[in-house]
C-alpha atoms as a PDB file:
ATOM      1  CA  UNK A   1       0.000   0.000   0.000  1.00  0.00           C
ATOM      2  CA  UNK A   2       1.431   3.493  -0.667  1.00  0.00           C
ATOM      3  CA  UNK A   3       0.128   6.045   1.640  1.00  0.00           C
ATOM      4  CA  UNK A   4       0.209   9.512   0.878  1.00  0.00           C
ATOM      5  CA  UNK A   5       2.446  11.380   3.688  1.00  0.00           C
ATOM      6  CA  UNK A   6       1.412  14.587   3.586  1.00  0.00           C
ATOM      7  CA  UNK A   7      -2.435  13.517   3.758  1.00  0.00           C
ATOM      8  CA  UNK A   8      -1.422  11.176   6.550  1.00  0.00           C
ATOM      9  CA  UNK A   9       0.267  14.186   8.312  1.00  0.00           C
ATOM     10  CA  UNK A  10      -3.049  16.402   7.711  1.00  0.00           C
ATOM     11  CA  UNK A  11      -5.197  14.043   9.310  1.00  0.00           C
ATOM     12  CA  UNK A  12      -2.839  13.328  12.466  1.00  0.00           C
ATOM     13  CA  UNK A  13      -2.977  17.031  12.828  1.00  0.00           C
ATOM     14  CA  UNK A  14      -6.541  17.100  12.498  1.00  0.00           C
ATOM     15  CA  UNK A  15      -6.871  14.490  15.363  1.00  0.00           C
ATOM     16  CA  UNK A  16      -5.027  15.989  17.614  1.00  0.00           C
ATOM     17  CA  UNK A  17      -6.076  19.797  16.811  1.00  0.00           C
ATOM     18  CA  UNK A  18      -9.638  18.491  17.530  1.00  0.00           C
ATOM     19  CA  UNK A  19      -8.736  16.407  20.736  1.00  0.00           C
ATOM     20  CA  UNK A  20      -7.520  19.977  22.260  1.00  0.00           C
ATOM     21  CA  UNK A  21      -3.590  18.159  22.226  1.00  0.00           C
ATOM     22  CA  UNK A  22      -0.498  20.182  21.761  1.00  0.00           C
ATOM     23  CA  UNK A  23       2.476  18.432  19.393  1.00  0.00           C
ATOM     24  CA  UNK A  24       4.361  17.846  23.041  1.00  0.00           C
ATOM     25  CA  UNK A  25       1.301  16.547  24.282  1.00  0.00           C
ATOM     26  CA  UNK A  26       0.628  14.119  21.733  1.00  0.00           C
ATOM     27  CA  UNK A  27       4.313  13.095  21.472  1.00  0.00           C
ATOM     28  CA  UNK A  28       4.832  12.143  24.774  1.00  0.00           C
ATOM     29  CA  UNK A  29       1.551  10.028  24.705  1.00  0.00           C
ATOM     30  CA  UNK A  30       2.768   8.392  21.441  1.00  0.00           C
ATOM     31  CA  UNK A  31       6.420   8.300  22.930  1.00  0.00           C
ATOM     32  CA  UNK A  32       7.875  10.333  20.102  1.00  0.00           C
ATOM     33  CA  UNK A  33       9.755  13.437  19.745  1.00  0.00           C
ATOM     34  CA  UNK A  34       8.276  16.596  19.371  1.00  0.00           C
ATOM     35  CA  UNK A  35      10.343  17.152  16.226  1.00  0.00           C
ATOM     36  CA  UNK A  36       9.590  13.438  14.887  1.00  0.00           C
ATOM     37  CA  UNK A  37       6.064  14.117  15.247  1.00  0.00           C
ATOM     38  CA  UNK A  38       6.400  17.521  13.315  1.00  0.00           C
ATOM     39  CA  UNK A  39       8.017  16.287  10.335  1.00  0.00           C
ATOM     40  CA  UNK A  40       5.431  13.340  10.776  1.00  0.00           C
ATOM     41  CA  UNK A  41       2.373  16.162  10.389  1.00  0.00           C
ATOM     42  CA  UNK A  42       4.106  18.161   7.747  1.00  0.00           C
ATOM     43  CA  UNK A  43       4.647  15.230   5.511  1.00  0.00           C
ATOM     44  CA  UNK A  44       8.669  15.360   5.565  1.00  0.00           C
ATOM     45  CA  UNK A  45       9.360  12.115   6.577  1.00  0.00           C
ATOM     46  CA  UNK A  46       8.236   8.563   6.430  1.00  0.00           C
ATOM     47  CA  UNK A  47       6.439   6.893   9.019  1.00  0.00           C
ATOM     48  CA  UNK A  48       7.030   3.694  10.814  1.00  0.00           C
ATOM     49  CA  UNK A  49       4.333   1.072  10.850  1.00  0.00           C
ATOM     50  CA  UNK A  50       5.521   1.000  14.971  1.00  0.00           C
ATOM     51  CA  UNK A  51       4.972   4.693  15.592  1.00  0.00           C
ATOM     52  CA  UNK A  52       1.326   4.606  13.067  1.00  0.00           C
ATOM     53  CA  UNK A  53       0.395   2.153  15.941  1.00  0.00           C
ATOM     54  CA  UNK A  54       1.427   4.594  19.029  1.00  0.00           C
ATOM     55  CA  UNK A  55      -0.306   7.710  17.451  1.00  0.00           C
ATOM     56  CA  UNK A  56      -3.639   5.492  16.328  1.00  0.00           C
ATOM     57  CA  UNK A  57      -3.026   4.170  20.587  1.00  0.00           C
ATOM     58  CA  UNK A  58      -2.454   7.908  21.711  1.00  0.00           C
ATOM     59  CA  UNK A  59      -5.709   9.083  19.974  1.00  0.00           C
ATOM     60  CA  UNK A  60      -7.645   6.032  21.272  1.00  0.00           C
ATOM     61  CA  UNK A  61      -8.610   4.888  17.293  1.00  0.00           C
ATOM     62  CA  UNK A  62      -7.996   1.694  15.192  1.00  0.00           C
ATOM     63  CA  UNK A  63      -5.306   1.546  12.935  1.00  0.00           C
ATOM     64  CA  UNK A  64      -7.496   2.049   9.985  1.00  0.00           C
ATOM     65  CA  UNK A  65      -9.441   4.923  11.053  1.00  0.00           C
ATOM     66  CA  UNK A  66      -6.245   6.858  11.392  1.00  0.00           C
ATOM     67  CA  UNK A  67      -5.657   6.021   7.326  1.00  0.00           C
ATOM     68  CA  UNK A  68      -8.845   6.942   6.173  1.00  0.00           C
ATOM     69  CA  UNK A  69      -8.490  10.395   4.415  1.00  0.00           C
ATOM     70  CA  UNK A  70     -11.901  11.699   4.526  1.00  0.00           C
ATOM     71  CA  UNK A  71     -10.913  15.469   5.256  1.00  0.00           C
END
């Protein structure tokens, strides 16, 4: 499957923007950096299935919500 990082990065910021969470908020929850979770949201780097997991965890979703692009 190839996903399309900056859409992916749009929608993580969506999901946190509209569950009221900061970057460092959301970073420590998903046990990332605050600068690996901003280049995650802007698009500029790939993602690790591992991390997709801790973020989907963080926001209390499944996987597959998290990659649905519906914005």
């Amino acid at each position: 499957m190839n996903i399309d990082l900056i859409k992916l990065g749009q929608k993580i910021k969506f999901e946190r923007i509209t569950r009221q969470l900061s970057q460092e908020q959301l970073a420590e929850l998903a046990n990332l950096s605050v600068h690996g979770l901003s280049n995650i949201e802007t698009g500029k780097t790939d993602i690790r299935y591992t991390n997709l997991l801790q973020i989907a965890k963080a926001f209390n979703m499944r996987l597959c919500e998290l990659l649905e692009f519906n914005l």
